[in-house]
PDB file of N, CA and C in Angstrom:
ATOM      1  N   UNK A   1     241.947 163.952 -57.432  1.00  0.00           N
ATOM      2  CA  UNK A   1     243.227 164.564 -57.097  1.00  0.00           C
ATOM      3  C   UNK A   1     243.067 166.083 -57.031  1.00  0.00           C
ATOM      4  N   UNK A   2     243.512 166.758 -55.672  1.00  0.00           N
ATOM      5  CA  UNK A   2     243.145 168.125 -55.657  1.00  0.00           C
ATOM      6  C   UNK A   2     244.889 168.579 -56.183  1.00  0.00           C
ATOM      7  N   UNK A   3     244.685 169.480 -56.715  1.00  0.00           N
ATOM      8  CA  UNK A   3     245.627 170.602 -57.633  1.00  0.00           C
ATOM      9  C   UNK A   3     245.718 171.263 -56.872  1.00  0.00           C
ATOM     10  N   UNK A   4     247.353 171.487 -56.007  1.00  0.00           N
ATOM     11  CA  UNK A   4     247.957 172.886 -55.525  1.00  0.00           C
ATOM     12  C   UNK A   4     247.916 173.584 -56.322  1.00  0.00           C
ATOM     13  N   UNK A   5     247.303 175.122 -55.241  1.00  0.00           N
ATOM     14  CA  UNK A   5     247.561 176.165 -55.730  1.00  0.00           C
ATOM     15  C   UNK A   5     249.112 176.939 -55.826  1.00  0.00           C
ATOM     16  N   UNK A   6     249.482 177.358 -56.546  1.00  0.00           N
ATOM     17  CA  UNK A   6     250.786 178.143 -56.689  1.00  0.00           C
ATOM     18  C   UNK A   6     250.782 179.883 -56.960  1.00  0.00           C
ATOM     19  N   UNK A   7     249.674 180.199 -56.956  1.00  0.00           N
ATOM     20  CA  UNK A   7     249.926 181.300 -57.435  1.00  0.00           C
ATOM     21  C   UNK A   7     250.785 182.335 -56.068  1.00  0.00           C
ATOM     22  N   UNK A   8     251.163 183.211 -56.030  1.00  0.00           N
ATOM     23  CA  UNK A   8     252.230 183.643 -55.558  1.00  0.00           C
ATOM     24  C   UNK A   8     250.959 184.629 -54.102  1.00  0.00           C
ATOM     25  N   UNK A   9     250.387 184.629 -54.085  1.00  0.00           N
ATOM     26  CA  UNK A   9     249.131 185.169 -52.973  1.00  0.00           C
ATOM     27  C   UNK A   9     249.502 184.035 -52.150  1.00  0.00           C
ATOM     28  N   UNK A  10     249.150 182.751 -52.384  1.00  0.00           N
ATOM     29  CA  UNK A  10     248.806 181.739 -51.597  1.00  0.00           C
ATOM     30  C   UNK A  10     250.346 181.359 -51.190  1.00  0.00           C
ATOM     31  N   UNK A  11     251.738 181.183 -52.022  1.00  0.00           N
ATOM     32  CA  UNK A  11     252.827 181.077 -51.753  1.00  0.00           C
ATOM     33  C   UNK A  11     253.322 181.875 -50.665  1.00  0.00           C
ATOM     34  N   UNK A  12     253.194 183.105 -50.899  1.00  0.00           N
ATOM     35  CA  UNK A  12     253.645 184.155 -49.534  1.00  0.00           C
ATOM     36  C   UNK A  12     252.107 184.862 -48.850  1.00  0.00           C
ATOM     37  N   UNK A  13     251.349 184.731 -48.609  1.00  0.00           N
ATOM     38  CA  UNK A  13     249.953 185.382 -47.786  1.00  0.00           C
ATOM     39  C   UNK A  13     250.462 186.712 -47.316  1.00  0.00           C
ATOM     40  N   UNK A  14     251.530 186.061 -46.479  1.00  0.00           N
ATOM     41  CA  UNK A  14     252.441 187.443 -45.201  1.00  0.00           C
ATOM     42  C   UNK A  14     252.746 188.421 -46.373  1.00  0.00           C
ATOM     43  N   UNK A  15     252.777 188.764 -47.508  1.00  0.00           N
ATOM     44  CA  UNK A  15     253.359 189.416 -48.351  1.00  0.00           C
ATOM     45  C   UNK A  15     252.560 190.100 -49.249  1.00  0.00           C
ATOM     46  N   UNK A  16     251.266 189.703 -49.355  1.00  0.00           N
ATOM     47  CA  UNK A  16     250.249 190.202 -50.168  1.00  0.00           C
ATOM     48  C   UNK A  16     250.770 191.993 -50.698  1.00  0.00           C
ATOM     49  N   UNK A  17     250.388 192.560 -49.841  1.00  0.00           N
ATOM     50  CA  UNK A  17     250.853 194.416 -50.011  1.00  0.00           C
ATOM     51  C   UNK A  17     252.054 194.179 -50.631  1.00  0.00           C
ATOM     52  N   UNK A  18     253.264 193.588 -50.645  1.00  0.00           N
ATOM     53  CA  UNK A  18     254.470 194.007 -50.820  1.00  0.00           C
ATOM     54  C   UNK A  18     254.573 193.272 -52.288  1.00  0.00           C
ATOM     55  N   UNK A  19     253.892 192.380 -52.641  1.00  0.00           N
ATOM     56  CA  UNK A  19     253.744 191.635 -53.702  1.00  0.00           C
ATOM     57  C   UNK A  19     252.934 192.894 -54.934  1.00  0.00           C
ATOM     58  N   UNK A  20     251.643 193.550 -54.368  1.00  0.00           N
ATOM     59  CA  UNK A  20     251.795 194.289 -54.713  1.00  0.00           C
ATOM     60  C   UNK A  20     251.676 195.526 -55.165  1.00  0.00           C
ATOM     61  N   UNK A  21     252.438 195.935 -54.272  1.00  0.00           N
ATOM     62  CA  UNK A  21     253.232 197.347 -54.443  1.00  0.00           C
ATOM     63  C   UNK A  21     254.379 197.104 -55.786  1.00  0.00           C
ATOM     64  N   UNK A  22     255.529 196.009 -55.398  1.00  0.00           N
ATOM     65  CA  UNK A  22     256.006 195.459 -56.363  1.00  0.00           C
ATOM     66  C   UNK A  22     255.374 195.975 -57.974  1.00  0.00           C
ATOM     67  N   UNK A  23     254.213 194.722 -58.139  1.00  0.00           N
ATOM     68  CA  UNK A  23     253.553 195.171 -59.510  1.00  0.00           C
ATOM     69  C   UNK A  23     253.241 195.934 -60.286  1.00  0.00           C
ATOM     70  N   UNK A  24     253.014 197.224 -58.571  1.00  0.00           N
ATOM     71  CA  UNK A  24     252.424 198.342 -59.710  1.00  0.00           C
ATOM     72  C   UNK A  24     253.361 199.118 -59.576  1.00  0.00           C
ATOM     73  N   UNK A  25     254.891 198.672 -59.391  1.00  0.00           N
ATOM     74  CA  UNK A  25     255.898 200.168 -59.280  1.00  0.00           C
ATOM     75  C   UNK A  25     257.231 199.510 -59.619  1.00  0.00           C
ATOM     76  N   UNK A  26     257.198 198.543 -60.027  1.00  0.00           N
ATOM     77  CA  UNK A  26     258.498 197.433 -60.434  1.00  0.00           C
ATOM     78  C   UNK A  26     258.096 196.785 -61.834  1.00  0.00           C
ATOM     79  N   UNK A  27     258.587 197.351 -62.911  1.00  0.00           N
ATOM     80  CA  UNK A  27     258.149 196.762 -64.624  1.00  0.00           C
ATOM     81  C   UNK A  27     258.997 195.433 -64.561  1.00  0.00           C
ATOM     82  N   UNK A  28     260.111 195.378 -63.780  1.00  0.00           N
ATOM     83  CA  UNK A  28     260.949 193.756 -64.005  1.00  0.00           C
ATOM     84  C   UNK A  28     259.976 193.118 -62.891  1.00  0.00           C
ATOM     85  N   UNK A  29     259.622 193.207 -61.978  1.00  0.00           N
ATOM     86  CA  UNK A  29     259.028 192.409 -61.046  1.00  0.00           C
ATOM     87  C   UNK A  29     257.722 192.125 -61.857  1.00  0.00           C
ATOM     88  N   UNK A  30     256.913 192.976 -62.004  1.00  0.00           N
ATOM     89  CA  UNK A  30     255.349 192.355 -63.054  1.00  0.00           C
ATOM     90  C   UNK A  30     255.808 191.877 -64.136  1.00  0.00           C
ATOM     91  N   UNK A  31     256.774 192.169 -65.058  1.00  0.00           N
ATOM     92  CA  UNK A  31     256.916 191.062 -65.503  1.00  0.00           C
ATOM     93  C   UNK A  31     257.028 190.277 -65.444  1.00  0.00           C
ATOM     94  N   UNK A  32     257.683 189.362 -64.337  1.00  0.00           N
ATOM     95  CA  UNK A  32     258.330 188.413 -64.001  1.00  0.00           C
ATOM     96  C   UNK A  32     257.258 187.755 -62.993  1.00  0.00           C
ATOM     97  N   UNK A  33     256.088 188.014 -62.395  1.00  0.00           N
ATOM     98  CA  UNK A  33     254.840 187.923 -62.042  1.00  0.00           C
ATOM     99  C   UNK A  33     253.526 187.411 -63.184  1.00  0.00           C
ATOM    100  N   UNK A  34     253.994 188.274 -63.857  1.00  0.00           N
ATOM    101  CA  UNK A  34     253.335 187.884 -65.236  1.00  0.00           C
ATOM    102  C   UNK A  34     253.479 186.543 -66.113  1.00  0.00           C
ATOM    103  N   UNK A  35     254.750 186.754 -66.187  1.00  0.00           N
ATOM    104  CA  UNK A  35     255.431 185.227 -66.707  1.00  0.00           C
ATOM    105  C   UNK A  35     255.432 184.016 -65.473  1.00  0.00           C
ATOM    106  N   UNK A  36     255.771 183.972 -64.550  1.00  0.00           N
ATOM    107  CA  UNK A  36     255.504 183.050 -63.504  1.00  0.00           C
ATOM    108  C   UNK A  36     253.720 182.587 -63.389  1.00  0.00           C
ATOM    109  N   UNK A  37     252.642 183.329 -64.113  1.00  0.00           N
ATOM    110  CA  UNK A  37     251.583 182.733 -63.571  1.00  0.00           C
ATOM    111  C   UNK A  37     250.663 182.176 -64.692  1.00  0.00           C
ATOM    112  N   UNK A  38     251.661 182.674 -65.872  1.00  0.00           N
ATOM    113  CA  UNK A  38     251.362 182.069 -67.327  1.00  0.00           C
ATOM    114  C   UNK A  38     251.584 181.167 -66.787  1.00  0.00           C
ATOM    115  N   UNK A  39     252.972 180.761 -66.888  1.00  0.00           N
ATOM    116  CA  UNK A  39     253.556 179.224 -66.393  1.00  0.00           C
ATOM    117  C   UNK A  39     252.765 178.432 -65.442  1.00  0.00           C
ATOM    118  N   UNK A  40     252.012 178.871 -64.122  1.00  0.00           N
ATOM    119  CA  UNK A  40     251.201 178.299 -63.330  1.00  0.00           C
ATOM    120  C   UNK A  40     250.401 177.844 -63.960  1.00  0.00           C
ATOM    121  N   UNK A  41     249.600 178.785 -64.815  1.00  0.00           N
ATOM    122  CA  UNK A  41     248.376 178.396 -65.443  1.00  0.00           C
ATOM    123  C   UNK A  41     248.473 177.160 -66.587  1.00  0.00           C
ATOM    124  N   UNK A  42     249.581 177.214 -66.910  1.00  0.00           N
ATOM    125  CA  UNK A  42     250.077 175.861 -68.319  1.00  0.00           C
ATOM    126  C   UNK A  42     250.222 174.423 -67.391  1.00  0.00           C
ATOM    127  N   UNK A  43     251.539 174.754 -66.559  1.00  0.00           N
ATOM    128  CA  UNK A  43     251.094 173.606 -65.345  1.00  0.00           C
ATOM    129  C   UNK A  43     249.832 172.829 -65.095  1.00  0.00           C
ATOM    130  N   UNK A  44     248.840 173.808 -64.683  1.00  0.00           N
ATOM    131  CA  UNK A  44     246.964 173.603 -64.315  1.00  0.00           C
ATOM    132  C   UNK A  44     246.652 173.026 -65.111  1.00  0.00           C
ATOM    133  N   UNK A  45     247.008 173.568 -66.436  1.00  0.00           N
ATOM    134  CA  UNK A  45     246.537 172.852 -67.549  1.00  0.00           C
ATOM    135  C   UNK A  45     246.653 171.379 -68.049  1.00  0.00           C
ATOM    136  N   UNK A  46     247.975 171.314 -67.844  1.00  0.00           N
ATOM    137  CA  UNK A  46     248.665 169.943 -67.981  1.00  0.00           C
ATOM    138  C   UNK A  46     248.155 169.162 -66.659  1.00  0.00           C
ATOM    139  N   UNK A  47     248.192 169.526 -65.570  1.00  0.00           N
ATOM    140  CA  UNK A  47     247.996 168.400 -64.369  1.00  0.00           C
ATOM    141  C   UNK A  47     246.664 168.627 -64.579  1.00  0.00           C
ATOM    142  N   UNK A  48     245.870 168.572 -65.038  1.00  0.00           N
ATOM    143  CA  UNK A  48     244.185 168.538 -65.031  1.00  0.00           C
ATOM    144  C   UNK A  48     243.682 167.945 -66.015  1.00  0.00           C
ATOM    145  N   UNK A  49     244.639 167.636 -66.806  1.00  0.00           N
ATOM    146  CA  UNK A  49     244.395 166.939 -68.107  1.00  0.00           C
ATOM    147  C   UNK A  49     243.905 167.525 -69.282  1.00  0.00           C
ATOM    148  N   UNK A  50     243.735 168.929 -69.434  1.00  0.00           N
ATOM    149  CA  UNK A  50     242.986 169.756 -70.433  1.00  0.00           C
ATOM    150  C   UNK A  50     244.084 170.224 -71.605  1.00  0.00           C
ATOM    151  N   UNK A  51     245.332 170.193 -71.153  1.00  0.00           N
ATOM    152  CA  UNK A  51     246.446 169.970 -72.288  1.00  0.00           C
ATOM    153  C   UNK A  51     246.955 168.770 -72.112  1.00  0.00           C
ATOM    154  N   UNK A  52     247.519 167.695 -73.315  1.00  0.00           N
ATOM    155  CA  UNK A  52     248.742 166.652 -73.398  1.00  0.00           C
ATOM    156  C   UNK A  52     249.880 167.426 -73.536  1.00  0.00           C
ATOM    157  N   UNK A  53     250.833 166.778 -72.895  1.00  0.00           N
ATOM    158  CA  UNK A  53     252.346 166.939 -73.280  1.00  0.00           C
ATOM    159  C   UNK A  53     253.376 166.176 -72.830  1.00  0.00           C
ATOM    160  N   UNK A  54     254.274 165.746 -72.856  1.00  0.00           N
ATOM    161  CA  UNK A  54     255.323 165.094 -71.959  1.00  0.00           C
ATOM    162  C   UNK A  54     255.462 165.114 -70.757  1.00  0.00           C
ATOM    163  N   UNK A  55     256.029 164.366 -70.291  1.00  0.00           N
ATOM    164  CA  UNK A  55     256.036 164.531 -68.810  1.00  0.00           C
ATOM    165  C   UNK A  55     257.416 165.207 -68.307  1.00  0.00           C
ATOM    166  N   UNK A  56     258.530 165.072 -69.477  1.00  0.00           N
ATOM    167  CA  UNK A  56     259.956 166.350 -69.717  1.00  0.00           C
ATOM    168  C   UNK A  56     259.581 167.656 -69.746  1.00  0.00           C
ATOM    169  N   UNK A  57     258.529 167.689 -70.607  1.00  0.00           N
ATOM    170  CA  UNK A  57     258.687 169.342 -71.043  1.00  0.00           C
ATOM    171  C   UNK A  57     257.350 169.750 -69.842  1.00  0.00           C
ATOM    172  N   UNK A  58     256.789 168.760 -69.384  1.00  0.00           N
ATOM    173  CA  UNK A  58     256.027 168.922 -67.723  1.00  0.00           C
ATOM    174  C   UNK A  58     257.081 169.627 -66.492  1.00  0.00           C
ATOM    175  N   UNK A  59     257.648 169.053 -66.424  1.00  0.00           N
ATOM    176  CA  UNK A  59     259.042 169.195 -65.584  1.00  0.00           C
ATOM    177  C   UNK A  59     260.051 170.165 -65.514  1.00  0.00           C
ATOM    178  N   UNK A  60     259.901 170.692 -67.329  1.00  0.00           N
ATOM    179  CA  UNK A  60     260.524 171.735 -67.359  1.00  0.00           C
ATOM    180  C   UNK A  60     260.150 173.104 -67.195  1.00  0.00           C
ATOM    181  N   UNK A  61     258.744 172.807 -67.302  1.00  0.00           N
ATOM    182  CA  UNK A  61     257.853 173.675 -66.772  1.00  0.00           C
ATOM    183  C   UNK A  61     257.577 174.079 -65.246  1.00  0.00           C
ATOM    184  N   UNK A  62     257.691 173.292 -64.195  1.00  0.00           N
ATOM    185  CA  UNK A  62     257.698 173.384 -63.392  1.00  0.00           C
ATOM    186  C   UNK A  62     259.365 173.634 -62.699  1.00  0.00           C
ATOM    187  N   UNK A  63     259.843 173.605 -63.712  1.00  0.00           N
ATOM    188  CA  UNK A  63     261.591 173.947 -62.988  1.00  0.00           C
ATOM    189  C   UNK A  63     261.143 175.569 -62.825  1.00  0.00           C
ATOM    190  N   UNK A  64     260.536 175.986 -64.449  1.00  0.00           N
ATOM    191  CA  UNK A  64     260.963 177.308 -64.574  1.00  0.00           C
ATOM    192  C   UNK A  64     259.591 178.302 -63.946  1.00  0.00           C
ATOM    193  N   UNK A  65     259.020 177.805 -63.020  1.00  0.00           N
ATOM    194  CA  UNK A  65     257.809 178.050 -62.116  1.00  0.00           C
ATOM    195  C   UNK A  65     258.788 178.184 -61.123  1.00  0.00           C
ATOM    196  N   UNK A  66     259.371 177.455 -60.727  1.00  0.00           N
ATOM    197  CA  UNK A  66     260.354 177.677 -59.475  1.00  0.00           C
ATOM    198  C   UNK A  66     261.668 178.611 -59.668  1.00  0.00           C
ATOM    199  N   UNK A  67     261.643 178.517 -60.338  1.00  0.00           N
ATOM    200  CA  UNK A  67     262.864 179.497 -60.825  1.00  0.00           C
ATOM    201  C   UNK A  67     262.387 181.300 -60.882  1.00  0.00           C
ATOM    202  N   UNK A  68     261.105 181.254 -61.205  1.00  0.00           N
ATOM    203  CA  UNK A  68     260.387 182.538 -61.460  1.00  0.00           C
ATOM    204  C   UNK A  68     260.416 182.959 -60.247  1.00  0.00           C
ATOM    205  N   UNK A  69     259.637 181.666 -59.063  1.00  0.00           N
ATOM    206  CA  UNK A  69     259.186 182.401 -57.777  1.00  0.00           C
ATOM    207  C   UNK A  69     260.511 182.230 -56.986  1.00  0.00           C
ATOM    208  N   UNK A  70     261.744 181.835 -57.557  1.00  0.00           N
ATOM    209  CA  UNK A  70     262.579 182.090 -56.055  1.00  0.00           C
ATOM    210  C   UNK A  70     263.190 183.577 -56.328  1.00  0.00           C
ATOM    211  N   UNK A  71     263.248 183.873 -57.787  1.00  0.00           N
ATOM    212  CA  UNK A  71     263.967 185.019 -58.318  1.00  0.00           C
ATOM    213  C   UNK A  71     262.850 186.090 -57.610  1.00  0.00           C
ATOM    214  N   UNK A  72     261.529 185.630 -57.890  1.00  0.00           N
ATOM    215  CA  UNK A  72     260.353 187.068 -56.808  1.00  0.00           C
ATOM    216  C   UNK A  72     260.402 186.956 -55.749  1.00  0.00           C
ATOM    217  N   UNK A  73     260.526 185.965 -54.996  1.00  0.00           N
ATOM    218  CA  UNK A  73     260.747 185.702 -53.665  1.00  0.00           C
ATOM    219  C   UNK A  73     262.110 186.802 -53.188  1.00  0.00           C
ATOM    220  N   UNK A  74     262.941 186.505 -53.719  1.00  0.00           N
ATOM    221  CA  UNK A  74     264.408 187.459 -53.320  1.00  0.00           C
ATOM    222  C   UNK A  74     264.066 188.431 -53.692  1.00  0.00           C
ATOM    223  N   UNK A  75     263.181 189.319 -54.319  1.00  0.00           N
ATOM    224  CA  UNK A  75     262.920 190.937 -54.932  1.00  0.00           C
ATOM    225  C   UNK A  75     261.840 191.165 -53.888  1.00  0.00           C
ATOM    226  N   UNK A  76     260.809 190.330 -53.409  1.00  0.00           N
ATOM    227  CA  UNK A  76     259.893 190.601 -52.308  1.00  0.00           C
ATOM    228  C   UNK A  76     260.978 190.895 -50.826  1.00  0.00           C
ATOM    229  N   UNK A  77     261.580 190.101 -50.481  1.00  0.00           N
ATOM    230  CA  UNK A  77     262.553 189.583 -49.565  1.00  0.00           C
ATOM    231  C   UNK A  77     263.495 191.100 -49.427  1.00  0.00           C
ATOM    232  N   UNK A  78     264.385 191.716 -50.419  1.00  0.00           N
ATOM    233  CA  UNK A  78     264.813 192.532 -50.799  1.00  0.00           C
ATOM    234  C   UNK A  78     263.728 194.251 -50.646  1.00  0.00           C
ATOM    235  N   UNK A  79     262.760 193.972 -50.701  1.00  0.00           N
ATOM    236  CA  UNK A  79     261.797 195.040 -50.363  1.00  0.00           C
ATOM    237  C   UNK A  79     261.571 194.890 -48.826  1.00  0.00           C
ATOM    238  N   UNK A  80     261.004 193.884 -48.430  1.00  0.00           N
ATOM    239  CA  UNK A  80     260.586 194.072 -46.802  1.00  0.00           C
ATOM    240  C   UNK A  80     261.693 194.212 -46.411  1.00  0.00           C
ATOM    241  N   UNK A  81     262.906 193.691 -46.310  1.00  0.00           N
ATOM    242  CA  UNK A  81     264.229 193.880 -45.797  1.00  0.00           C
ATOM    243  C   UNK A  81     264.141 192.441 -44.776  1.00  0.00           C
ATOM    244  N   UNK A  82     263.673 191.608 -45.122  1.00  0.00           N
ATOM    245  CA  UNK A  82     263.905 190.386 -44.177  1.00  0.00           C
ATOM    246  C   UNK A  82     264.428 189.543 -45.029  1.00  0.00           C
TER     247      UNK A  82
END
């Protein structure tokens, strides 16, 4: 079973520069970059089998992966002006 990637490069490509510029000039955006790829990386962990955990608190994990990148998505979105 191949494992999507999520990290936010591969999510937006078209966006790379603006992603970041973001990081290094936006402390709520890297944070929130920061915390979104912890979360990726716990995900990886769990779908690869190298952590156990529920398959709830799996789920809830992946809510709040999506929740991270739609909130960066609209602050990227909000910078290019598209």
């Amino acid at each position: 079973m191949t494992i999507e990637k999520h990290d936010l490069h591969h999510e937006f490509p078209e966006h790379h520069d603006t992603i970041h510029e973001l990081k290094m000039n936006n402390a709520h955006f890297a944070r929130l970059f920061d915390q979104y790829h912890e979360v990726d990386h716990e995900v990886h962990r769990i779908e690869n089998g190298s952590e156990n955990t529920s398959d709830a608190y799996l789920e809830d994990k992946k809510k709040l992966r999506l929740k991270l990148k739609d909130e960066l998505y609209q602050m990227i979105k909000s910078q290019t002006g598209s």
